[in-house]
N, C-alpha and C. Protein backbone atom coordinates (compact mmCIF):
# COMPACT_ATOMS: atom_id res chain seq x y z
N UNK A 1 19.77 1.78 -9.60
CA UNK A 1 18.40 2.08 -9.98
C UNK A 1 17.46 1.73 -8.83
N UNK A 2 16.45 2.20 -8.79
CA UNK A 2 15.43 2.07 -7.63
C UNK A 2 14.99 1.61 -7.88
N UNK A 3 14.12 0.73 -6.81
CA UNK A 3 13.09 -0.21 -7.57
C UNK A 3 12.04 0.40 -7.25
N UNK A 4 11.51 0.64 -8.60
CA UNK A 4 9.95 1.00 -9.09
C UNK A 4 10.17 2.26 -8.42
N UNK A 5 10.61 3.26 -9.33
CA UNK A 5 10.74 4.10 -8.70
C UNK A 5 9.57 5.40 -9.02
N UNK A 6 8.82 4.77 -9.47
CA UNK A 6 7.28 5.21 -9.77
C UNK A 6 6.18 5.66 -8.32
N UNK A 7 6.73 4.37 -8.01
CA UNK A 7 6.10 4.22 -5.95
C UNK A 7 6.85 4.49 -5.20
N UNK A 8 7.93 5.38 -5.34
CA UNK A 8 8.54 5.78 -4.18
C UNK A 8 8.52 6.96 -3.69
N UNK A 9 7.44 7.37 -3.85
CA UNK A 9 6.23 8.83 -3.61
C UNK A 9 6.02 8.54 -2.44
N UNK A 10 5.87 9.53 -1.11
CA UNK A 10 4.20 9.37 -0.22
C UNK A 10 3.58 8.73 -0.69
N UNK A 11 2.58 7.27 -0.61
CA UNK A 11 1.40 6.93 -1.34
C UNK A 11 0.56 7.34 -0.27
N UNK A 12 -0.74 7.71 -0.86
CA UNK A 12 -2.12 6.93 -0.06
C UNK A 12 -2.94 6.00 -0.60
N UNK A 13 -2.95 4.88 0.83
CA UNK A 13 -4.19 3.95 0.14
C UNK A 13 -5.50 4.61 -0.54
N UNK A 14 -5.98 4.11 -1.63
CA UNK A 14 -7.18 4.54 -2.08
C UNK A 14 -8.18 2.98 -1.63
N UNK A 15 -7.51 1.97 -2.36
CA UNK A 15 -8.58 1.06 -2.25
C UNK A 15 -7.65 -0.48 -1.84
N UNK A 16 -8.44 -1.31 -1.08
CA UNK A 16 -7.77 -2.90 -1.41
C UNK A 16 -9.05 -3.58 -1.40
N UNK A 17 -8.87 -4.87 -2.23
CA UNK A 17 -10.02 -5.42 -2.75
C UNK A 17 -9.41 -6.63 -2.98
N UNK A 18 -9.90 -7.69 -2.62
CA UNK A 18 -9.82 -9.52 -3.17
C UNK A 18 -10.57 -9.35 -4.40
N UNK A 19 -9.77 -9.57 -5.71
CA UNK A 19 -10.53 -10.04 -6.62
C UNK A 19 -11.13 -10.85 -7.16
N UNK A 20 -11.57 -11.51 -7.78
CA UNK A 20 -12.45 -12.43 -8.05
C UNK A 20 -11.89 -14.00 -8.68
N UNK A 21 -10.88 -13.72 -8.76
CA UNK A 21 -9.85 -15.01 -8.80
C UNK A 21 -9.07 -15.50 -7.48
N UNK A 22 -9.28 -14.47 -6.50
CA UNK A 22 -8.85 -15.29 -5.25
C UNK A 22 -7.18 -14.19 -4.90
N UNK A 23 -6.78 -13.21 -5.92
CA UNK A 23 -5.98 -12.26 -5.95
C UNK A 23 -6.49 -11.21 -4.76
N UNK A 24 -5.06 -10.30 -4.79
CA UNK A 24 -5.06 -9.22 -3.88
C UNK A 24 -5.42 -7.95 -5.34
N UNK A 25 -6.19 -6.50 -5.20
CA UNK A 25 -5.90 -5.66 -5.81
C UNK A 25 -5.61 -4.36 -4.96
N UNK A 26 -4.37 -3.60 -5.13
CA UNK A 26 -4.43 -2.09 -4.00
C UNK A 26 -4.20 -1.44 -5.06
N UNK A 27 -4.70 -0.39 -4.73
CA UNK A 27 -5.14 0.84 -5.41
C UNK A 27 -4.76 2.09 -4.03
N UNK A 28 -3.29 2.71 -5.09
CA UNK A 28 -2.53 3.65 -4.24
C UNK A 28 -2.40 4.95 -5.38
N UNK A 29 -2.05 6.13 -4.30
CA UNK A 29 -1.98 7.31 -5.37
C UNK A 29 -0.74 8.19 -4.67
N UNK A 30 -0.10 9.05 -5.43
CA UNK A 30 0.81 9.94 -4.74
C UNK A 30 -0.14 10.87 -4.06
N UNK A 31 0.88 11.12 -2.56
CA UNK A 31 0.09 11.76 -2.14
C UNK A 31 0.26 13.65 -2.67
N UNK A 32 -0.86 14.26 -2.25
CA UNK A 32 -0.48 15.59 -2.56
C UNK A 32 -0.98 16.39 -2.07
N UNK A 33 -0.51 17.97 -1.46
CA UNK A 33 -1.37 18.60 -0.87
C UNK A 33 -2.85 19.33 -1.33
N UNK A 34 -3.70 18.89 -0.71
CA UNK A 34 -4.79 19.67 -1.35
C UNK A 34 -4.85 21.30 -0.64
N UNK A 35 -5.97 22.13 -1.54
CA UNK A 35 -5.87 23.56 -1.15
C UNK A 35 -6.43 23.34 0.73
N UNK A 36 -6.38 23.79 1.43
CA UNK A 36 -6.30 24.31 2.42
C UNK A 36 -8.19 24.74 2.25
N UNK A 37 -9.40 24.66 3.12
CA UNK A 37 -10.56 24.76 3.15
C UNK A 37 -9.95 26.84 3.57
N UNK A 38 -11.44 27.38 3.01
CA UNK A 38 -11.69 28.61 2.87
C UNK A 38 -12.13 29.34 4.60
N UNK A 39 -11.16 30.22 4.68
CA UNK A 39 -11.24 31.01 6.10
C UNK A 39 -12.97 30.67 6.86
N UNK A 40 -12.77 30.46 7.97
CA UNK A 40 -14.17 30.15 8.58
C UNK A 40 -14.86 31.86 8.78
N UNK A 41 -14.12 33.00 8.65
CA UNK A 41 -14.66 34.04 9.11
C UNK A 41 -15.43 34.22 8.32
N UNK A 42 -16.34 35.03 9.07
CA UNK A 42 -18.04 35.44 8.67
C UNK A 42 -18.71 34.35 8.24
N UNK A 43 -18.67 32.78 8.21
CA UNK A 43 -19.09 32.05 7.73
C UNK A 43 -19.83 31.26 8.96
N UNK A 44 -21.06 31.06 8.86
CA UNK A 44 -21.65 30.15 9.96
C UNK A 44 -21.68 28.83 9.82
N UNK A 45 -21.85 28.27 11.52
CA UNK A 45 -20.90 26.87 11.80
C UNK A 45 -21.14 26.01 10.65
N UNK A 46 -22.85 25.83 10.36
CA UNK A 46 -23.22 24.93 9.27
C UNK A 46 -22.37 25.00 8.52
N UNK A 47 -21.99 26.34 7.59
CA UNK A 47 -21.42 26.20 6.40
C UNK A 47 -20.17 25.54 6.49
N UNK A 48 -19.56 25.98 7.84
CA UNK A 48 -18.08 25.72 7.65
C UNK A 48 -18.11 23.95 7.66
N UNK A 49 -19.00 23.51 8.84
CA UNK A 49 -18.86 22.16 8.83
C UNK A 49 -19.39 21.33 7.70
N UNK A 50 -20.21 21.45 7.29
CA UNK A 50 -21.08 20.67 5.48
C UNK A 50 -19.84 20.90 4.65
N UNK A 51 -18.65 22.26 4.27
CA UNK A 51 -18.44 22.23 3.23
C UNK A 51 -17.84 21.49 2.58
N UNK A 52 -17.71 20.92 1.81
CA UNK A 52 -16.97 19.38 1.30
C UNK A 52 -15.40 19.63 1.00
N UNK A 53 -14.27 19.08 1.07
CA UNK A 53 -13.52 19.36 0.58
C UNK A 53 -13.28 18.56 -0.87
N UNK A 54 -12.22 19.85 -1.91
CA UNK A 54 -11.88 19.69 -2.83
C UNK A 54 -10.56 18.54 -2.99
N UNK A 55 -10.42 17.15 -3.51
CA UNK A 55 -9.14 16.28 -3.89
C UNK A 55 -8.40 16.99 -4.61
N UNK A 56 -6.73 17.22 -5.32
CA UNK A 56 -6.65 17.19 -6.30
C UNK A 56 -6.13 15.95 -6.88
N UNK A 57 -6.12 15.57 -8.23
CA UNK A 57 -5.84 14.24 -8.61
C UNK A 57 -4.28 14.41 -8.80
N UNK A 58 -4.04 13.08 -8.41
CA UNK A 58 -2.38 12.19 -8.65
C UNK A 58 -2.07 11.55 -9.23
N UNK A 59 -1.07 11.05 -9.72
CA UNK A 59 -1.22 9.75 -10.20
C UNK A 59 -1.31 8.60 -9.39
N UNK A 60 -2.13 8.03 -9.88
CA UNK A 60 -2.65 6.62 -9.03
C UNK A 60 -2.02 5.20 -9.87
N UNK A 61 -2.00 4.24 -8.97
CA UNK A 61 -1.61 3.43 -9.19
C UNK A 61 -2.53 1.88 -9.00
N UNK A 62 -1.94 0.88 -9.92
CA UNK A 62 -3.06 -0.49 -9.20
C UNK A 62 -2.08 -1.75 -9.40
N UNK A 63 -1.30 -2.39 -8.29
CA UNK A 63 -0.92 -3.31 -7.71
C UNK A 63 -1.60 -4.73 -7.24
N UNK A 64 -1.66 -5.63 -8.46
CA UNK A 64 -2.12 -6.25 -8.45
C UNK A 64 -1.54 -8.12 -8.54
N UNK A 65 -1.66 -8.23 -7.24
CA UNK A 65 -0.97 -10.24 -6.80
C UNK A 65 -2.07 -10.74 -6.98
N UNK A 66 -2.14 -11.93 -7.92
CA UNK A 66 -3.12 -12.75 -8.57
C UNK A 66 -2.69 -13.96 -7.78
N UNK A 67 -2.05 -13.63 -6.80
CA UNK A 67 -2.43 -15.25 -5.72
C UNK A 67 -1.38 -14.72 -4.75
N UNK A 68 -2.00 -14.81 -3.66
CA UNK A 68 -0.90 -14.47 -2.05
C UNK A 68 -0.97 -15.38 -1.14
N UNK A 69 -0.26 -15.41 -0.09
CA UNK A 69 -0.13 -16.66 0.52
C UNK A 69 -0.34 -15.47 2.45
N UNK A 70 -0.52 -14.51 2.14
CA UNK A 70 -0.90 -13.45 3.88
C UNK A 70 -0.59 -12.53 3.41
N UNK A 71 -1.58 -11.82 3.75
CA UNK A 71 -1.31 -10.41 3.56
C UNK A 71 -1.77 -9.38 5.22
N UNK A 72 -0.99 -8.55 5.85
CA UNK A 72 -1.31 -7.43 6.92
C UNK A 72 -1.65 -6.16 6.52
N UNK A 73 -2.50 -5.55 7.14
CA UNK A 73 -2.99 -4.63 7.21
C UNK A 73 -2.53 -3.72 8.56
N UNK A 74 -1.81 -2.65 8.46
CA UNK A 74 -2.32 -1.83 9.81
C UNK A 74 -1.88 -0.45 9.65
N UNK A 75 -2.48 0.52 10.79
CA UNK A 75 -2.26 1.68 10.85
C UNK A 75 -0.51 2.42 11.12
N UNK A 76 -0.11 3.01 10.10
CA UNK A 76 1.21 3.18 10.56
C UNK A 76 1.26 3.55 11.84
N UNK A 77 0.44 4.57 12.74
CA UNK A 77 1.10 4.85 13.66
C UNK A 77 1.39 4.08 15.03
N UNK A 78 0.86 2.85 14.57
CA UNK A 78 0.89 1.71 15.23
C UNK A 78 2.05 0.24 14.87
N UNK A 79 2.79 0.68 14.26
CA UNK A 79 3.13 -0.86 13.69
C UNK A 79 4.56 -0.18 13.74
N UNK A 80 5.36 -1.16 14.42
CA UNK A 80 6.82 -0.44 14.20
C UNK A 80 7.60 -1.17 13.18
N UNK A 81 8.53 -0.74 12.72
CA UNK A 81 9.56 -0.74 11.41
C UNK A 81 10.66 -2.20 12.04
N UNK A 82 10.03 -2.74 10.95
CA UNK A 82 11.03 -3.56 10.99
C UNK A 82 12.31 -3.31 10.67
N UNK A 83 13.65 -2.57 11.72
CA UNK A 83 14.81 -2.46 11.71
C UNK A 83 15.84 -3.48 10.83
N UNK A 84 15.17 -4.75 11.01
CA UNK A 84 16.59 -6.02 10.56
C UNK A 84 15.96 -6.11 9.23
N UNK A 85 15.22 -6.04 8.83
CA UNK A 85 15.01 -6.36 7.10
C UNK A 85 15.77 -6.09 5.89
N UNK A 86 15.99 -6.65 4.97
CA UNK A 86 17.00 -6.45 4.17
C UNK A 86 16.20 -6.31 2.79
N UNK A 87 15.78 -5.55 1.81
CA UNK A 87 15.22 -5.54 0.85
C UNK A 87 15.52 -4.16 0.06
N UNK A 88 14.55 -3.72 -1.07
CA UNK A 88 14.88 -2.73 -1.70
C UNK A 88 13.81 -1.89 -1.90
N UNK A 89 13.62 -0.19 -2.26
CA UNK A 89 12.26 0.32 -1.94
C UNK A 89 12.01 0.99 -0.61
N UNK A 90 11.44 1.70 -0.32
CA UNK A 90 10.82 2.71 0.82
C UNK A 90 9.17 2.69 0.63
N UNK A 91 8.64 3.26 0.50
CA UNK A 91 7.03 3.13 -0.22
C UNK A 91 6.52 1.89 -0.92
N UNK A 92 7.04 1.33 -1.53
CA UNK A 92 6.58 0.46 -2.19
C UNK A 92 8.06 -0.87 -2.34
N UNK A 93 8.08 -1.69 -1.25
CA UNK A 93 9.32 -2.17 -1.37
C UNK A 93 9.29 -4.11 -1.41
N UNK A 94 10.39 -4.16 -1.68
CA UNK A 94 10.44 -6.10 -1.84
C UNK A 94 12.09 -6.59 -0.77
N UNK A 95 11.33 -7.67 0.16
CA UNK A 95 12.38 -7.84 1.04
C UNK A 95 13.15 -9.35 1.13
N UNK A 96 14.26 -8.92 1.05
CA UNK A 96 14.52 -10.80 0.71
C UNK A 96 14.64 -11.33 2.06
N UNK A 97 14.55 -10.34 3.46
CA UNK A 97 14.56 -11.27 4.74
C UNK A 97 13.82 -10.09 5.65
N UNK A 98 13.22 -10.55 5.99
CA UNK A 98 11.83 -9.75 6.99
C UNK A 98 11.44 -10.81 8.41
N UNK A 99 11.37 -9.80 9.41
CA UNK A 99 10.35 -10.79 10.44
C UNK A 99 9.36 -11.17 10.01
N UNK A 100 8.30 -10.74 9.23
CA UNK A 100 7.11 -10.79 8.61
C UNK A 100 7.26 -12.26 7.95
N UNK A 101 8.36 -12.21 6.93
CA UNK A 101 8.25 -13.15 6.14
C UNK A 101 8.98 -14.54 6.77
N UNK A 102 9.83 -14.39 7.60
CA UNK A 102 9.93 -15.60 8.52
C UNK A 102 8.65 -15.96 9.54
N UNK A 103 7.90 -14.97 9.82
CA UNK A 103 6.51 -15.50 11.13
C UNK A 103 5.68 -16.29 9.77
N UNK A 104 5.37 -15.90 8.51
CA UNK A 104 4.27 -16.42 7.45
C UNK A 104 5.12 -18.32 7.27
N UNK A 105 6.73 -18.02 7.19
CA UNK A 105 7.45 -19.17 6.62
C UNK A 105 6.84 -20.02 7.82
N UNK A 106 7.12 -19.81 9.14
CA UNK A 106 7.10 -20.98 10.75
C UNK A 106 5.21 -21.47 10.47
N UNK A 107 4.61 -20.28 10.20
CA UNK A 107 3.31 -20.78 10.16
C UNK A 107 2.31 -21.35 9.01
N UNK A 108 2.58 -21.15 7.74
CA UNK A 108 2.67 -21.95 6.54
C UNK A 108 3.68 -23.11 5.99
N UNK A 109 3.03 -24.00 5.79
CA UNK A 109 3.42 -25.34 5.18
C UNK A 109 4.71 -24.78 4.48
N UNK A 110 5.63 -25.80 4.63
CA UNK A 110 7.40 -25.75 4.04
C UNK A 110 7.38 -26.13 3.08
N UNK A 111 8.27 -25.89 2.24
CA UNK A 111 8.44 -25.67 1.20
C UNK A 111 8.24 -27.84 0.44
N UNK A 112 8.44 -28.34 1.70
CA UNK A 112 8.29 -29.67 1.20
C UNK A 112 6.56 -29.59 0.67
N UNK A 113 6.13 -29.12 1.16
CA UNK A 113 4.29 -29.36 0.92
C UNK A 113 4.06 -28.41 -0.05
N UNK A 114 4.63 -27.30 -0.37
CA UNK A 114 4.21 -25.98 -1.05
C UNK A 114 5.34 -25.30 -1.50
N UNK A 115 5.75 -26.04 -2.51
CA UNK A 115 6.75 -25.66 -2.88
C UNK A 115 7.14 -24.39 -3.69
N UNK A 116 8.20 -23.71 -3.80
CA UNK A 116 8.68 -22.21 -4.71
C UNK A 116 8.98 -21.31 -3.75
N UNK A 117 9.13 -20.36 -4.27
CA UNK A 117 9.69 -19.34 -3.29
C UNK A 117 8.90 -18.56 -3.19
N UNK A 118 8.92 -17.37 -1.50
CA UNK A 118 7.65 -16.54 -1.35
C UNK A 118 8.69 -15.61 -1.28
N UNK A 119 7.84 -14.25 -1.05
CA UNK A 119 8.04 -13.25 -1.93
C UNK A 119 7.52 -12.17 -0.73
N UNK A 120 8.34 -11.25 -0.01
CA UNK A 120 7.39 -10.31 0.53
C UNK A 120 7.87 -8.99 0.04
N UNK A 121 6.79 -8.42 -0.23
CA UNK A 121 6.30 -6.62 -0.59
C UNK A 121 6.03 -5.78 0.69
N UNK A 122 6.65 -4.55 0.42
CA UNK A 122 5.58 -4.08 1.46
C UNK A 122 5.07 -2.88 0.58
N UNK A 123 3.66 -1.99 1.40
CA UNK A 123 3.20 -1.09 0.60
C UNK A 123 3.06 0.05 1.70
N UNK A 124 3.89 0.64 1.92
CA UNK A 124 3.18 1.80 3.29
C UNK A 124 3.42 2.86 2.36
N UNK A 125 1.94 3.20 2.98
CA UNK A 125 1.22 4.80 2.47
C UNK A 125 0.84 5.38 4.13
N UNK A 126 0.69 6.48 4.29
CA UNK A 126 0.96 7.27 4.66
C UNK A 126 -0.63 7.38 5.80
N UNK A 127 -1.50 6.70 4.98
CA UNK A 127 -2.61 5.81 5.86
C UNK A 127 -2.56 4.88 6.52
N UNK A 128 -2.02 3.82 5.72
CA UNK A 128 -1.92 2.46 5.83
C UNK A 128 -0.79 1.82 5.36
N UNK A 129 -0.31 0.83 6.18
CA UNK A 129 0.87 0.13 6.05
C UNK A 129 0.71 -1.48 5.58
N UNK A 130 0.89 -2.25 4.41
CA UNK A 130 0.55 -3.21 4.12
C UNK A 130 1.54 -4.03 4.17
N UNK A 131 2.05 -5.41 3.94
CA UNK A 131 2.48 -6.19 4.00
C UNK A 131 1.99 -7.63 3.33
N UNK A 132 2.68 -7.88 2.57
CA UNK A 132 2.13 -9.36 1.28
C UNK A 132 3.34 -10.23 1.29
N UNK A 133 2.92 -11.62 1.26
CA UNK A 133 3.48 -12.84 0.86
C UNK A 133 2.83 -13.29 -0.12
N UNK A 134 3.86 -13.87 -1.05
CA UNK A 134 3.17 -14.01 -2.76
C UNK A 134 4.51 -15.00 -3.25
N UNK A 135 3.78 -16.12 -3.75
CA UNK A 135 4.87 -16.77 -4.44
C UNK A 135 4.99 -16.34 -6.02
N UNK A 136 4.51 -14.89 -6.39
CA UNK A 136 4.36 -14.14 -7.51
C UNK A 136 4.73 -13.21 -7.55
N UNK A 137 5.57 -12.54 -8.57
CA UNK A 137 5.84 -10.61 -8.25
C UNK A 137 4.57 -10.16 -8.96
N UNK A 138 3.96 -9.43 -8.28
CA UNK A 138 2.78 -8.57 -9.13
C UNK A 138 3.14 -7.87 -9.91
N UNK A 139 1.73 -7.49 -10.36
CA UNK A 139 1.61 -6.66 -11.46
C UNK A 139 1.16 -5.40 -11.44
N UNK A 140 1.84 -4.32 -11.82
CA UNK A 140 1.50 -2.64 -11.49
C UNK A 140 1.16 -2.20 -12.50
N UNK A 141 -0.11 -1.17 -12.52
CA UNK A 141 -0.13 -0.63 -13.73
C UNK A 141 -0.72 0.87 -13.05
N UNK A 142 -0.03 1.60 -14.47
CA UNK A 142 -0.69 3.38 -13.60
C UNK A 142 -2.29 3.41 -15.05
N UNK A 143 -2.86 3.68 -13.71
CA UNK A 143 -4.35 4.25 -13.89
C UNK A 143 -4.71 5.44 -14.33
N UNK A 144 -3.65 6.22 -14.35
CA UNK A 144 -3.55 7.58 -14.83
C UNK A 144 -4.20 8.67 -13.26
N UNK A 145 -4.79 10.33 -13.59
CA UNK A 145 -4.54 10.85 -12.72
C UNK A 145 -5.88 10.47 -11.96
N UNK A 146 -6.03 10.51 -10.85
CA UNK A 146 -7.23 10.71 -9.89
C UNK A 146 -7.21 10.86 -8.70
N UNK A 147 -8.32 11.09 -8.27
CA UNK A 147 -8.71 12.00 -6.91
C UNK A 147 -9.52 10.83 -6.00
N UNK A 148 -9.09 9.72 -6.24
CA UNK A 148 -9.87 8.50 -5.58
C UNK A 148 -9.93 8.31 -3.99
């Protein structure tokens, strides 16, 4: 079985937000193609450039760690793949041995001071590539469809 095999879509980031308890919230959606903008012929520059494009909605999602211990942010086309990691998931995945999560272990207090076990996720969408340490498995819930 896959894990969460709900998120193992293309995502795109829609939103990330610290909530108000000191939590992480991301807000991801499948990605999908939208229509293609309307032929520029006979159309002048204004129009073509103002015209807004149309979303269509996906299902979206909201991933939510109510306490993390680091979380990264970066642009995929910048951040290379951690090759040696061992975990489960593509899009939305959980790793039981990561560089990530050994650089957070050397630089956060040991387990003598802060004790339990941490926990890394990753979230790459197709925007953005995330990365979380959490001595918690979050909590997912679908938001139903949108164009966020």
């Amino acid at each position: 079985m896959a894990f969460i095999p709900q998120l193992q879509h293309p995502l795109f980031l829609c939103s990330l937000k610290m909530t108000p308890e000191g939590g992480l919230e991301i807000i991801v959606r499948h990605s999908c193609n939208n229509d293609p903008p309307s032929s520029p012929i006979g159309r002048t520059a204004w129009d073509v450039l103002s015209y807004p494009a149309e979303v269509k909605p996906s299902a979206s999602y909201s991933i939510i760690f109510d306490s993390f211990i680091a979380y990264t942010v970066g642009h995929e086309h910048f951040v290379k793949p951690d090759e040696s990691a061992v975990g489960d998931g593509m899009q939305f995945a959980r790793f039981q041995q990561s560089r990530y999560l050994s650089q957070i272990e050397e630089s956060c207090y040991g387990a003598d001071v802060q004790s339990g076990m941490r926990f890394h996720y990753g979230i790459y969408c197709l925007n953005q590539l995330m990365d979380v340490v959490t001595s918690e498995a979050p909590r997912i819930a679908y938001i139903g469809e949108t164009a966020l």
